[in-house]
C-alpha atoms as a PDB file:
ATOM      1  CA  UNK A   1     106.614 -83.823  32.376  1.00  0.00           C
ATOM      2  CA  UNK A   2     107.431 -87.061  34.202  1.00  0.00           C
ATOM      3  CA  UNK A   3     106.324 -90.647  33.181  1.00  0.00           C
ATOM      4  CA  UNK A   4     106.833 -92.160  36.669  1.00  0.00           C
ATOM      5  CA  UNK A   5     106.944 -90.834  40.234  1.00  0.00           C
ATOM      6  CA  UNK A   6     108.653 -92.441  43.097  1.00  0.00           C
ATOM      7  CA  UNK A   7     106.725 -91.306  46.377  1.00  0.00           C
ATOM      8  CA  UNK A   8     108.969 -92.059  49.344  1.00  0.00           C
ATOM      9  CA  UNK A   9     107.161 -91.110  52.730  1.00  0.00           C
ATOM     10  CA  UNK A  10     107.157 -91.864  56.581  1.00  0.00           C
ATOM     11  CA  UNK A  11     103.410 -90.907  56.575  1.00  0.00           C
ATOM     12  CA  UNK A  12     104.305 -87.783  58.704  1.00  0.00           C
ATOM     13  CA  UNK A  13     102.101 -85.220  59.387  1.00  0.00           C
ATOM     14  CA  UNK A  14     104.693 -83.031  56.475  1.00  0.00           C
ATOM     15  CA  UNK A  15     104.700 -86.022  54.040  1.00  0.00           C
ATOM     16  CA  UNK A  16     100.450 -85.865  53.992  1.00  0.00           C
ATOM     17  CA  UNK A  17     100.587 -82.811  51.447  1.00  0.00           C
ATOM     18  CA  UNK A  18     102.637 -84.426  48.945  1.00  0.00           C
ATOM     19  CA  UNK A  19      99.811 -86.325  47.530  1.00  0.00           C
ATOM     20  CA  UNK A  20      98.104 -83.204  46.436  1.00  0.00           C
ATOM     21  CA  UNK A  21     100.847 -82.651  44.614  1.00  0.00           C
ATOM     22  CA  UNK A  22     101.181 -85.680  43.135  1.00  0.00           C
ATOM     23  CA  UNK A  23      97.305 -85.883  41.958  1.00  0.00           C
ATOM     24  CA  UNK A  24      98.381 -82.649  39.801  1.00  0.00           C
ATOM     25  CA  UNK A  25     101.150 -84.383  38.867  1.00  0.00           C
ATOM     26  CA  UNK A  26      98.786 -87.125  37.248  1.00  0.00           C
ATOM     27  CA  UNK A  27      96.713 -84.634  35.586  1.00  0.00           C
ATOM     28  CA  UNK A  28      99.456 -83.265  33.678  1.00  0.00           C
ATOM     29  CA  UNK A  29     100.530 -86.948  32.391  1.00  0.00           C
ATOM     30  CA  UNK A  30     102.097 -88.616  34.780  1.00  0.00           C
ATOM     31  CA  UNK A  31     101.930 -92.320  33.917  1.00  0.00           C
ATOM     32  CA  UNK A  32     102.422 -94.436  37.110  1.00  0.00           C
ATOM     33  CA  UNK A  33     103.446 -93.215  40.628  1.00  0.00           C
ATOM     34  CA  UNK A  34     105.233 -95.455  42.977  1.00  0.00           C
ATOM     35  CA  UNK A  35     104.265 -95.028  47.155  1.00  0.00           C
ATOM     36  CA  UNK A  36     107.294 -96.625  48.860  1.00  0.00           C
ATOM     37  CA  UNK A  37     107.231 -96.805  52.474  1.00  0.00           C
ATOM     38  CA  UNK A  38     110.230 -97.763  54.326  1.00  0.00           C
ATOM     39  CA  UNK A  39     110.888 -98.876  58.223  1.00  0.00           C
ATOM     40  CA  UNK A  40     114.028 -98.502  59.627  1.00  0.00           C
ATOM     41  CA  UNK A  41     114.577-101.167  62.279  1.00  0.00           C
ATOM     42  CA  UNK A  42     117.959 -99.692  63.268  1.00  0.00           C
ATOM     43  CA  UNK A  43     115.490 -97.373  65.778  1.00  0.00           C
ATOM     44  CA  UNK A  44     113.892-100.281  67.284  1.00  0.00           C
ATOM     45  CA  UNK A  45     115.014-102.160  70.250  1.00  0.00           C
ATOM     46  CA  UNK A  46     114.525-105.342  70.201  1.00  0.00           C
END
């Protein structure tokens, strides 16, 4: 299966069941997952 997992999210209310799937992931032999969690400032107004 996959050594390492990148988990990209916005911490929507759709992006809450991926870790579920990620924990199965791990039990399977996943080595090392990644949460990345990026802000795009282009939306704000400053």
């Amino acid at each position: 299966m996959f050594r390492k997992i990148l988990y990209p999210t916005d911490f929507s209310d759709c992006a809450t069941k991926a870790p579920g799937y990620v924990k199965k992931l791990r039990e399977v032999g996943t080595e090392e997952v990644v949460l990345v969690h990026v802000i795009d400032l282009r939306e704000k107004r400053w």
